[in-house]
PDB file of N, CA and C in Angstrom:
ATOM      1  N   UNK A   1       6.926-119.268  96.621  1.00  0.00           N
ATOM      2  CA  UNK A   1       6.279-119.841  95.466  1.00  0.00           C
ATOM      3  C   UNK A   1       7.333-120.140  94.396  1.00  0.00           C
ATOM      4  N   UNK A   2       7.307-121.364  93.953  1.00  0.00           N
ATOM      5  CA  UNK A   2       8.319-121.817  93.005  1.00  0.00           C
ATOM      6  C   UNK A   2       7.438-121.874  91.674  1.00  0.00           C
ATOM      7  N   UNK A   3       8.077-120.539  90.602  1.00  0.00           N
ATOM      8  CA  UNK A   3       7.975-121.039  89.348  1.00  0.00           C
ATOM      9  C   UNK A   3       8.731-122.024  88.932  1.00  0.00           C
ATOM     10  N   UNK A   4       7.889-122.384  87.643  1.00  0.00           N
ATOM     11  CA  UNK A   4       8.404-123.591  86.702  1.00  0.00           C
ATOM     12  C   UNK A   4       8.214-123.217  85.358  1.00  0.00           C
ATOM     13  N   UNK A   5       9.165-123.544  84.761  1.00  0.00           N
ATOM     14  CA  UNK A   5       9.202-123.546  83.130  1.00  0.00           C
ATOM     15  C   UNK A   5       8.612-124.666  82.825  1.00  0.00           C
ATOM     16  N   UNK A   6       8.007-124.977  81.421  1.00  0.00           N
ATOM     17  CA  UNK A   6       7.423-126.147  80.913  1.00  0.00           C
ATOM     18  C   UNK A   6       8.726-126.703  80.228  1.00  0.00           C
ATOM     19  N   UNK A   7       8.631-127.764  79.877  1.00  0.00           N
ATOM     20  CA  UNK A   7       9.440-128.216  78.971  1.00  0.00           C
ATOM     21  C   UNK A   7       9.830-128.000  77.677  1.00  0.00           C
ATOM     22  N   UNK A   8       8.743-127.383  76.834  1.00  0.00           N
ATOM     23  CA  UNK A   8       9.270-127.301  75.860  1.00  0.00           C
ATOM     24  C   UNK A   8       9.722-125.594  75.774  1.00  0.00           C
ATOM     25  N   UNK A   9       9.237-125.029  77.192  1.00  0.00           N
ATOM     26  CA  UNK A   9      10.423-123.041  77.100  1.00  0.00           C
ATOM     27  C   UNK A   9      11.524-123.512  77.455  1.00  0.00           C
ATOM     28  N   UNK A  10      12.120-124.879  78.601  1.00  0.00           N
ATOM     29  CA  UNK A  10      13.775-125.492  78.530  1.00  0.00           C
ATOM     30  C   UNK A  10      13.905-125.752  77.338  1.00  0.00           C
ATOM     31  N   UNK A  11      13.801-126.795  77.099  1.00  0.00           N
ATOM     32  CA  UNK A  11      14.006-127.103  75.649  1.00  0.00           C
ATOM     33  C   UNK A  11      14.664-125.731  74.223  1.00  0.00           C
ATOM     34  N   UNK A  12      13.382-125.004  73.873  1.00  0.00           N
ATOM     35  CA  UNK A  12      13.800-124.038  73.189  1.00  0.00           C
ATOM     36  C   UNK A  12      14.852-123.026  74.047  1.00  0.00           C
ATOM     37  N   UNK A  13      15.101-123.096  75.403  1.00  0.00           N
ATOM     38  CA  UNK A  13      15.880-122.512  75.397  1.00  0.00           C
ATOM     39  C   UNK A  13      17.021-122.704  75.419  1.00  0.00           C
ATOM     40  N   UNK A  14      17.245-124.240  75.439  1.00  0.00           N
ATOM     41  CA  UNK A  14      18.952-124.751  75.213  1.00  0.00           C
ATOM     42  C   UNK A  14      18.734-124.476  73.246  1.00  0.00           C
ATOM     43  N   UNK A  15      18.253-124.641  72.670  1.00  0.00           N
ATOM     44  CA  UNK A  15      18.693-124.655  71.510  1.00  0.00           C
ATOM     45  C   UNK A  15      18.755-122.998  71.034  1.00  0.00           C
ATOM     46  N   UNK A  16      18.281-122.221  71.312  1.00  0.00           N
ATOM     47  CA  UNK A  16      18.629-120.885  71.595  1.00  0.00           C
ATOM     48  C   UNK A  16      19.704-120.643  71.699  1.00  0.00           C
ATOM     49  N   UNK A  17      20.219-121.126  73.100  1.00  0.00           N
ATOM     50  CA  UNK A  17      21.369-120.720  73.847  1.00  0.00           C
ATOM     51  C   UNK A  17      22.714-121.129  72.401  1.00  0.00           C
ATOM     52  N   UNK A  18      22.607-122.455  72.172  1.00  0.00           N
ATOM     53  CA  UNK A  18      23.169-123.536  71.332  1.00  0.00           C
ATOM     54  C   UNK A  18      23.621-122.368  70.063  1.00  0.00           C
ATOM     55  N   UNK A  19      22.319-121.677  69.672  1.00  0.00           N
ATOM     56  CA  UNK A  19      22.566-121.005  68.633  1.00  0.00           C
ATOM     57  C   UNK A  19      22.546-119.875  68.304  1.00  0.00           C
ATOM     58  N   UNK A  20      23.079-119.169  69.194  1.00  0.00           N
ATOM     59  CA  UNK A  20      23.209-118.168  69.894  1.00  0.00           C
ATOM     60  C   UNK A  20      25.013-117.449  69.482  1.00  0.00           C
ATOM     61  N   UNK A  21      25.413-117.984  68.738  1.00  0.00           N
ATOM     62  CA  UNK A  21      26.878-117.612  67.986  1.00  0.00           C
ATOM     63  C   UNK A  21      26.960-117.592  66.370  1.00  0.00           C
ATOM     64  N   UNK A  22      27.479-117.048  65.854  1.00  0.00           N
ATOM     65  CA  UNK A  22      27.224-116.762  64.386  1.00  0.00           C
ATOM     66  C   UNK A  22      28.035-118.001  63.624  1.00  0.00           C
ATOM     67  N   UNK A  23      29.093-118.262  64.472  1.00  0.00           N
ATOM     68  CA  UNK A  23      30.133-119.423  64.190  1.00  0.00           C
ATOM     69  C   UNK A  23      28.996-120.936  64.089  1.00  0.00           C
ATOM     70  N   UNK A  24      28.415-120.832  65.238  1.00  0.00           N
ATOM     71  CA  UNK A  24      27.172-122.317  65.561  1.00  0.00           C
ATOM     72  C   UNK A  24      26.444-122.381  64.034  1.00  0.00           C
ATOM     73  N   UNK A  25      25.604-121.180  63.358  1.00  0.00           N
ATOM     74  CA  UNK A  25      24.770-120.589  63.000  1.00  0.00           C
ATOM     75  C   UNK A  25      25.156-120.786  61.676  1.00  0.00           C
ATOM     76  N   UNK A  26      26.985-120.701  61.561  1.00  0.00           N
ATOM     77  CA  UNK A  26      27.337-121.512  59.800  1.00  0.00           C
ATOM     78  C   UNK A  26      27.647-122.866  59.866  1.00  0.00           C
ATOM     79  N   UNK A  27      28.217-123.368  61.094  1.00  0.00           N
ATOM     80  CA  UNK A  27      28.331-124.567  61.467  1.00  0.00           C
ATOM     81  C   UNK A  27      27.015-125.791  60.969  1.00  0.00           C
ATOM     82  N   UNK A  28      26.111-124.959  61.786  1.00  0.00           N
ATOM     83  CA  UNK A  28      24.760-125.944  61.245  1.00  0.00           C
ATOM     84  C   UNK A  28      24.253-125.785  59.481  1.00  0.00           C
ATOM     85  N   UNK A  29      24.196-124.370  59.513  1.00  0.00           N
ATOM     86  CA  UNK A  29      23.771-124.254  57.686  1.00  0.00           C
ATOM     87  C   UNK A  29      24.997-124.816  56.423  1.00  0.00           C
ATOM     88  N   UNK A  30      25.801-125.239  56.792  1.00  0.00           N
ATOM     89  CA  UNK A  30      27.289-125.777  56.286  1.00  0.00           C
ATOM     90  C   UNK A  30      26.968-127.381  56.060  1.00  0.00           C
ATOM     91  N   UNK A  31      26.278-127.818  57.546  1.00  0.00           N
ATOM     92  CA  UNK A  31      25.614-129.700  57.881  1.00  0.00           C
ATOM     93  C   UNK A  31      24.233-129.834  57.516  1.00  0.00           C
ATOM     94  N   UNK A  32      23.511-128.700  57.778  1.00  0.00           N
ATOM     95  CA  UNK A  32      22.535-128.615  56.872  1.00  0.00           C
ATOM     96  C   UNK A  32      22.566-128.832  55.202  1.00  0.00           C
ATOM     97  N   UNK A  33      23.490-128.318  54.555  1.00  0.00           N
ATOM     98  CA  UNK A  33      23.674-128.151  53.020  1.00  0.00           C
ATOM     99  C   UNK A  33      23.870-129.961  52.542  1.00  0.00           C
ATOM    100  N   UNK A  34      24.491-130.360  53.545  1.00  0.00           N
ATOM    101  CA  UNK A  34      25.237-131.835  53.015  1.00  0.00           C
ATOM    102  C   UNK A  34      24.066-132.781  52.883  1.00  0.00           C
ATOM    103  N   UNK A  35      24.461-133.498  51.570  1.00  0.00           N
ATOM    104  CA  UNK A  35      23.418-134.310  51.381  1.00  0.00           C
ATOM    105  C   UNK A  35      23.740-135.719  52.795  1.00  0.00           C
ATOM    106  N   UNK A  36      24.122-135.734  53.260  1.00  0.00           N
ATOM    107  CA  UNK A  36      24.926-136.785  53.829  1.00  0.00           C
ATOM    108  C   UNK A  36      25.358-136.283  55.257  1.00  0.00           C
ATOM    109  N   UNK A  37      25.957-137.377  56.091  1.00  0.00           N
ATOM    110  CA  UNK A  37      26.805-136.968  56.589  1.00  0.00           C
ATOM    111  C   UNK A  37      28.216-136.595  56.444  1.00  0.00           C
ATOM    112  N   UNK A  38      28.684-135.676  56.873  1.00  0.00           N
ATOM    113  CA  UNK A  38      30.169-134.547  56.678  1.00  0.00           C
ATOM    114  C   UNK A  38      31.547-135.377  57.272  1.00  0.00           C
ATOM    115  N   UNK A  39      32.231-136.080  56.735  1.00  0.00           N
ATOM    116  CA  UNK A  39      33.329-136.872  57.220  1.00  0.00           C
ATOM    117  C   UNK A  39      34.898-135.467  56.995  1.00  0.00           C
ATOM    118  N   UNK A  40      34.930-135.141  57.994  1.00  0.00           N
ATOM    119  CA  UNK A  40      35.927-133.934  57.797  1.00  0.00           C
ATOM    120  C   UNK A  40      36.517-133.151  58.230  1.00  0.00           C
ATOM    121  N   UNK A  41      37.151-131.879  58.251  1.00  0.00           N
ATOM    122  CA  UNK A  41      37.677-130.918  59.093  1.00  0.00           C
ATOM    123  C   UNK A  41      36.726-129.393  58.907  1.00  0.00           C
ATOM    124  N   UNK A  42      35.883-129.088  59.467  1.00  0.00           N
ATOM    125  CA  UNK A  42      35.032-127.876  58.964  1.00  0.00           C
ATOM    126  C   UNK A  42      35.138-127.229  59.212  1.00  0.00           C
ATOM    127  N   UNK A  43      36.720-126.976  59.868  1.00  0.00           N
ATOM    128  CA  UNK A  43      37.747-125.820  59.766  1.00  0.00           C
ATOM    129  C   UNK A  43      38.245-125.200  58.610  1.00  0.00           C
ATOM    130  N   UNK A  44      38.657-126.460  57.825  1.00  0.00           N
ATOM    131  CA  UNK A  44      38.960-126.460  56.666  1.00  0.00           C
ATOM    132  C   UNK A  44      38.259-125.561  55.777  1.00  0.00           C
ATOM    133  N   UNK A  45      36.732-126.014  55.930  1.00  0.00           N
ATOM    134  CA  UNK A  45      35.628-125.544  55.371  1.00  0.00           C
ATOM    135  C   UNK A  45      35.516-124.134  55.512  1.00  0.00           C
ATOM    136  N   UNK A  46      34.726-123.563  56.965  1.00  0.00           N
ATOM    137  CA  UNK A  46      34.460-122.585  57.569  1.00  0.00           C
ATOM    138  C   UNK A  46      35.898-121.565  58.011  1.00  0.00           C
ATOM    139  N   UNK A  47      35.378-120.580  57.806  1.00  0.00           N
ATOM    140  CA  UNK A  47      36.933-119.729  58.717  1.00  0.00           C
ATOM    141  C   UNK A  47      37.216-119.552  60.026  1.00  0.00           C
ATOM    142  N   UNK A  48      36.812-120.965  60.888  1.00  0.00           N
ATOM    143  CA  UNK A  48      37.164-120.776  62.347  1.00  0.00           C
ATOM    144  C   UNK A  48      37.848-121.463  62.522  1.00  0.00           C
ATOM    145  N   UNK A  49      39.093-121.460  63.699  1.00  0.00           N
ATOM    146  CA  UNK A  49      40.145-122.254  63.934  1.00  0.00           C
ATOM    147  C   UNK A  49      39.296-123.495  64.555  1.00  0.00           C
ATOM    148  N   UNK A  50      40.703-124.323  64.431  1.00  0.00           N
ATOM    149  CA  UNK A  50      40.111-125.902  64.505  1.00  0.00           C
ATOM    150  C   UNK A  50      40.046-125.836  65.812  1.00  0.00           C
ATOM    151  N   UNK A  51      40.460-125.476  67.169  1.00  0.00           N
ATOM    152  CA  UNK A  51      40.103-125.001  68.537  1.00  0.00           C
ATOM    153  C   UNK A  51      39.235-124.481  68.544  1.00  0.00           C
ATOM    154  N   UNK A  52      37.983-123.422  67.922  1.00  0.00           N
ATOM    155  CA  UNK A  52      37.178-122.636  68.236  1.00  0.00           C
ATOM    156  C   UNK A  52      36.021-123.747  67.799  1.00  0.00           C
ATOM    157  N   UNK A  53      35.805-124.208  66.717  1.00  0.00           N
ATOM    158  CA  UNK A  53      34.972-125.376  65.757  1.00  0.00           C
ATOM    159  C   UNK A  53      34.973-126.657  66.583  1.00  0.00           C
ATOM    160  N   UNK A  54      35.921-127.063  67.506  1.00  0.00           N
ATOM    161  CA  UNK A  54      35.780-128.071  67.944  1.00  0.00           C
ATOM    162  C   UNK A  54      34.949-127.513  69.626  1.00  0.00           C
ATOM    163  N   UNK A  55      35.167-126.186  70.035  1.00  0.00           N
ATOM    164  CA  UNK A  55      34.071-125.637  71.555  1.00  0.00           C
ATOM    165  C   UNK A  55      32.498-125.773  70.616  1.00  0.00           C
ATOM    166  N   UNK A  56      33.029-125.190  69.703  1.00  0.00           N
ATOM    167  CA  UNK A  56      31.357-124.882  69.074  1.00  0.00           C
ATOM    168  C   UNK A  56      30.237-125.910  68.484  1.00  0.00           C
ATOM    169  N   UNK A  57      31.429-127.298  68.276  1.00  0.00           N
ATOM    170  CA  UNK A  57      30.764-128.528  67.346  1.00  0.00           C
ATOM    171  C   UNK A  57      30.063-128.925  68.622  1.00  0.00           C
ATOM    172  N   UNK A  58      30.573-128.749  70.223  1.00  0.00           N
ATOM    173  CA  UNK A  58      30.207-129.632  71.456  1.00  0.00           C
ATOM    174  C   UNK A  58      29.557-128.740  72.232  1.00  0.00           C
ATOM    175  N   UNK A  59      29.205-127.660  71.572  1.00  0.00           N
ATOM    176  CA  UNK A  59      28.011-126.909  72.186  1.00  0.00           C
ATOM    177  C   UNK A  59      26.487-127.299  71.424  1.00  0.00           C
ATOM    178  N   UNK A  60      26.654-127.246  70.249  1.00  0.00           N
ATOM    179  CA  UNK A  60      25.999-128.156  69.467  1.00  0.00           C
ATOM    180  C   UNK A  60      25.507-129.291  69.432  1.00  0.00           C
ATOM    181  N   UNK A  61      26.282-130.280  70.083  1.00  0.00           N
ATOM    182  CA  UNK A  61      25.972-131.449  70.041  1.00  0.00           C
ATOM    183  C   UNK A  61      25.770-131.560  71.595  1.00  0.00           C
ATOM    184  N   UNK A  62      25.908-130.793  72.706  1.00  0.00           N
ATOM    185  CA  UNK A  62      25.102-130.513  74.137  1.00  0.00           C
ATOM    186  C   UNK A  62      23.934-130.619  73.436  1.00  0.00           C
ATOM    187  N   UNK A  63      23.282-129.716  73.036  1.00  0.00           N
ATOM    188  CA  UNK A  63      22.125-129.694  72.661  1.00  0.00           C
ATOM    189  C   UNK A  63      21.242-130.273  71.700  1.00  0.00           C
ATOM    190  N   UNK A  64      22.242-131.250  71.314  1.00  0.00           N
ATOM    191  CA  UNK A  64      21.438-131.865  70.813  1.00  0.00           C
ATOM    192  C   UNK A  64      21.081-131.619  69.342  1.00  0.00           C
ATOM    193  N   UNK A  65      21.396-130.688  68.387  1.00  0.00           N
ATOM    194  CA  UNK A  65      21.251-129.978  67.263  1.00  0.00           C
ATOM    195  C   UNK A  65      21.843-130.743  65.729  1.00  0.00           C
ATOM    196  N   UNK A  66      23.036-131.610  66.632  1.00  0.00           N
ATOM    197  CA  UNK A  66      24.025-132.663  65.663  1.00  0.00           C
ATOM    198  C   UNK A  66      24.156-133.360  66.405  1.00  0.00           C
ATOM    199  N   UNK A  67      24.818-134.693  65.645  1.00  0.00           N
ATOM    200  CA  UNK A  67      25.315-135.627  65.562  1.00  0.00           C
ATOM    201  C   UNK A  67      26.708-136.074  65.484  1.00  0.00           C
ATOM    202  N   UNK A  68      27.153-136.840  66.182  1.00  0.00           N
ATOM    203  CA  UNK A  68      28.798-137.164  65.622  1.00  0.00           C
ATOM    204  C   UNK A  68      29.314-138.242  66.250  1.00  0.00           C
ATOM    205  N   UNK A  69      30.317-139.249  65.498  1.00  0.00           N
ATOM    206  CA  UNK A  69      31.254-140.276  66.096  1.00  0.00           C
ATOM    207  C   UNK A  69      32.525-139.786  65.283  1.00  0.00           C
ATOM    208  N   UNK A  70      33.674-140.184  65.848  1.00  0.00           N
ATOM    209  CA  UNK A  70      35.078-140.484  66.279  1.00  0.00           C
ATOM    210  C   UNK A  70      34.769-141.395  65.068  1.00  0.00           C
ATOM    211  N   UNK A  71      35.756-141.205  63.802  1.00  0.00           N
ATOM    212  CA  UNK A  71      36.996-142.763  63.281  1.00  0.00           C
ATOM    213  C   UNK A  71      37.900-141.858  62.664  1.00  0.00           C
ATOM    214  N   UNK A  72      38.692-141.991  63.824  1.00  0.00           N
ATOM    215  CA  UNK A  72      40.203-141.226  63.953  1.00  0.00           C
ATOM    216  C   UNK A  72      40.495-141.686  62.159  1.00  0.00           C
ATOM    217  N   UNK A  73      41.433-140.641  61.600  1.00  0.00           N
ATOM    218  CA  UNK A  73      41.689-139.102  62.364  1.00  0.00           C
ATOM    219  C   UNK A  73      40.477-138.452  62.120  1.00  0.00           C
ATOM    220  N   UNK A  74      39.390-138.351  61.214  1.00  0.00           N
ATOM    221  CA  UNK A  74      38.414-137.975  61.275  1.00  0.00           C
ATOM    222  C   UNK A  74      37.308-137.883  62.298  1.00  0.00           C
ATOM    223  N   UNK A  75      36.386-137.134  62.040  1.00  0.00           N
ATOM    224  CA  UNK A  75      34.990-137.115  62.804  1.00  0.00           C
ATOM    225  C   UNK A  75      33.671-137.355  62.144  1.00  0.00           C
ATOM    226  N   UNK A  76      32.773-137.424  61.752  1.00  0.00           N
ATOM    227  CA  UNK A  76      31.548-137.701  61.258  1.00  0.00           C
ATOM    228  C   UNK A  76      30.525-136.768  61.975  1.00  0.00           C
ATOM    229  N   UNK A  77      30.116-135.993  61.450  1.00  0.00           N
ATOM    230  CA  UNK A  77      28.978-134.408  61.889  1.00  0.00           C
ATOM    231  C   UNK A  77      27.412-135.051  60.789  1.00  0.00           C
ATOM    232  N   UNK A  78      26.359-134.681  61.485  1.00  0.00           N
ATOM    233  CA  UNK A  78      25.243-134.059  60.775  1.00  0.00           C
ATOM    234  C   UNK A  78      24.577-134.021  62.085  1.00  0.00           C
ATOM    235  N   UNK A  79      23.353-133.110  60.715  1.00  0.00           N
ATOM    236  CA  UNK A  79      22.016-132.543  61.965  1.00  0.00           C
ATOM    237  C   UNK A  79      21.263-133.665  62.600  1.00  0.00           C
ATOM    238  N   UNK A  80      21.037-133.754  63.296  1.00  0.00           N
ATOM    239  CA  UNK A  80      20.483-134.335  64.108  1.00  0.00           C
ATOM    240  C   UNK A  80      18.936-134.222  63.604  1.00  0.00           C
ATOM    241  N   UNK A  81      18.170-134.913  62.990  1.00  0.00           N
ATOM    242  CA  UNK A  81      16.916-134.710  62.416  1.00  0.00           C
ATOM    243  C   UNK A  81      15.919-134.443  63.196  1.00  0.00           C
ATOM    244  N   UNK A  82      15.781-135.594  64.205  1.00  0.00           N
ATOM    245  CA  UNK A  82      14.625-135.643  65.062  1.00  0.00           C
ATOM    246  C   UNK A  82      14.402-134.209  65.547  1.00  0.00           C
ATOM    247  N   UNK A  83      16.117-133.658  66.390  1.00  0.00           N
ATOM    248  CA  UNK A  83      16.056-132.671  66.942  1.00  0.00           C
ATOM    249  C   UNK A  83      15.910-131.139  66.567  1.00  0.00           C
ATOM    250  N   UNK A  84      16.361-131.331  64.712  1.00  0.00           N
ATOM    251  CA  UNK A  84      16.455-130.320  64.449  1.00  0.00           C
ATOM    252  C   UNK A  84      14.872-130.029  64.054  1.00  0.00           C
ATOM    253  N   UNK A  85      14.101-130.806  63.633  1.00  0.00           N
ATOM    254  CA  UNK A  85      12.656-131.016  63.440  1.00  0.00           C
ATOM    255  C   UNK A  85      11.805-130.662  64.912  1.00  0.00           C
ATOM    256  N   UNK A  86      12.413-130.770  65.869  1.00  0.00           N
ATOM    257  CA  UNK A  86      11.859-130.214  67.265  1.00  0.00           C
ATOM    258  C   UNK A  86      11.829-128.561  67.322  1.00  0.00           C
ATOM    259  N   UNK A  87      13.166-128.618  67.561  1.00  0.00           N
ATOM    260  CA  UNK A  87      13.924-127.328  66.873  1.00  0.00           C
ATOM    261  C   UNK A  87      12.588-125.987  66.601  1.00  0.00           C
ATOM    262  N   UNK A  88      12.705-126.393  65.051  1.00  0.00           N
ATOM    263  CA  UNK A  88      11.896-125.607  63.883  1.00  0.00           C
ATOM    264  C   UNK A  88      10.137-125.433  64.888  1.00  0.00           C
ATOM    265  N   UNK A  89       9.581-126.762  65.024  1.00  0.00           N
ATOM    266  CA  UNK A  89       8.245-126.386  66.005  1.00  0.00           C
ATOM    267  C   UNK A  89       8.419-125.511  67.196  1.00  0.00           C
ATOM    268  N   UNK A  90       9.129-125.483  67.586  1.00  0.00           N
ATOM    269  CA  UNK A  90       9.562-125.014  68.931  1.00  0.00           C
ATOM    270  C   UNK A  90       9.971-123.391  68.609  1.00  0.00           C
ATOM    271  N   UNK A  91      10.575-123.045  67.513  1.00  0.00           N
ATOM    272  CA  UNK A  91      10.870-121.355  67.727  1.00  0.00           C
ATOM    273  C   UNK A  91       9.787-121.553  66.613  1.00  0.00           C
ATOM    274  N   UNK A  92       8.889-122.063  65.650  1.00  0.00           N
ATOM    275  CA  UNK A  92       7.692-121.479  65.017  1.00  0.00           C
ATOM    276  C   UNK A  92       6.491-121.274  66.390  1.00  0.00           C
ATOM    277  N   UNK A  93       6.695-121.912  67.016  1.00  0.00           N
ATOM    278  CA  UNK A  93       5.470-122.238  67.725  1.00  0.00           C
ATOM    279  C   UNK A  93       5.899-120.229  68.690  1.00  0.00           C
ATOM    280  N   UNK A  94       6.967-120.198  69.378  1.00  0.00           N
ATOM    281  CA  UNK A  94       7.279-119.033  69.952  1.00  0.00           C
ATOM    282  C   UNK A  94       6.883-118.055  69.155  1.00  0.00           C
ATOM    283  N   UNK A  95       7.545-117.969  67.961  1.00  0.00           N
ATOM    284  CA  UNK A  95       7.702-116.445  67.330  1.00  0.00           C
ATOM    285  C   UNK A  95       5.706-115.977  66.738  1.00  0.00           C
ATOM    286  N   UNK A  96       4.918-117.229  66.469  1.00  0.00           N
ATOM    287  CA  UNK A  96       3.545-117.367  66.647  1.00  0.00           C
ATOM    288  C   UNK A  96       2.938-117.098  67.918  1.00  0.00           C
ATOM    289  N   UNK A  97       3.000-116.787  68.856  1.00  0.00           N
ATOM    290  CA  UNK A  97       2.157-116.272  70.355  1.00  0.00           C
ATOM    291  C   UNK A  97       1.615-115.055  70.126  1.00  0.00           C
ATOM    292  N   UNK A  98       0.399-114.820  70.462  1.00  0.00           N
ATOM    293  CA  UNK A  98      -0.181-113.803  70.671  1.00  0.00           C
ATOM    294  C   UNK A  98      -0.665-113.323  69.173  1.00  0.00           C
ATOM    295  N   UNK A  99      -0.962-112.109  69.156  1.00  0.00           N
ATOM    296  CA  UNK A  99      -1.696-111.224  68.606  1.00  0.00           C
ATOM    297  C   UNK A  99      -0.965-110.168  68.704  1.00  0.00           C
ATOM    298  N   UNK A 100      -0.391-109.537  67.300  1.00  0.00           N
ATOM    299  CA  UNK A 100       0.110-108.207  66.738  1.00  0.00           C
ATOM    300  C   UNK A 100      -1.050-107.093  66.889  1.00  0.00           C
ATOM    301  N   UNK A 101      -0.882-106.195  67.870  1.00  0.00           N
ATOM    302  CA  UNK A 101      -1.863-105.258  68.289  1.00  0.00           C
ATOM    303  C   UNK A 101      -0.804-103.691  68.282  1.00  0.00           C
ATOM    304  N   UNK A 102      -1.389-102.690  67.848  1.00  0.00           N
ATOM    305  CA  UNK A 102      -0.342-101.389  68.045  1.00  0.00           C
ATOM    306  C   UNK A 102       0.392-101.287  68.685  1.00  0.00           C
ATOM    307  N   UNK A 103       1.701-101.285  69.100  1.00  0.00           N
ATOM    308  CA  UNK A 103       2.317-100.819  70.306  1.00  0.00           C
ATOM    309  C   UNK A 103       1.790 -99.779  71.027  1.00  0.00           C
ATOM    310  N   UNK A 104       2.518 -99.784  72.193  1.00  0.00           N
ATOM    311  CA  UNK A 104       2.182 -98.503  73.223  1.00  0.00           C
ATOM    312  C   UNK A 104       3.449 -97.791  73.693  1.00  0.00           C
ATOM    313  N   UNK A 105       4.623 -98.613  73.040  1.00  0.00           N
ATOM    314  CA  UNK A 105       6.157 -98.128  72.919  1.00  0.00           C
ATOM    315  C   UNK A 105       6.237 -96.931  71.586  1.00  0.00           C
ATOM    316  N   UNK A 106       5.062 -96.839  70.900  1.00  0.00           N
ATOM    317  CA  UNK A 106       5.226 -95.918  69.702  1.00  0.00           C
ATOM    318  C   UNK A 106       6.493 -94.958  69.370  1.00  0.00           C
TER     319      UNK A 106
END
């Protein structure tokens, strides 16, 4: 018998996974803050090396969470709206399941 996940438990769970590092986690609230999109080094910004920020910008943007193009030497970052608006339904909709009843782990 083959289980299946629905789409939207994949879904929340790449963006999970995505954000799932504390580095990702200022990364986005950093592109979040900008009125705009971020033309820049957010190394500069943030205290992670520009090697660690550049694994973490493309784990991010796997999933879909941001946005970005290339105009050397720069890069161009923001959130990704649609997705980050998926996002937000998707772990409200989780952390909402069920019914808070006593534990039995007491």
């Amino acid at each position: 018998m083959i289980k299946k996940y629905t789409e939207q438990e994949e879904q929340l769970a790449r963006f999970a996974k995505a954000m799932g590092h504390p580095a990702r986690i200022a990364i986005l609230n950093f592109l979040a803050s900008q009125n705009s999109c971020f033309f820049g080094d957010i190394h500069e910004i943030l205290p992670i090396a520009k090697a660690t920020v550049s694994q973490h910008l493309s784990e991010l943007k796997a999933a879909g969470l941001i946005q970005g193009e290339i105009f050397p030497p720069k890069v161009k970052y923001c959130i990704n709206q649609e997705n980050w608006k998926l996002a937000k339904e998707l772990f409200n909709e989780c952390m909402n399941i069920g019914t808070f009843r006593e534990s039995c782990c007491g």
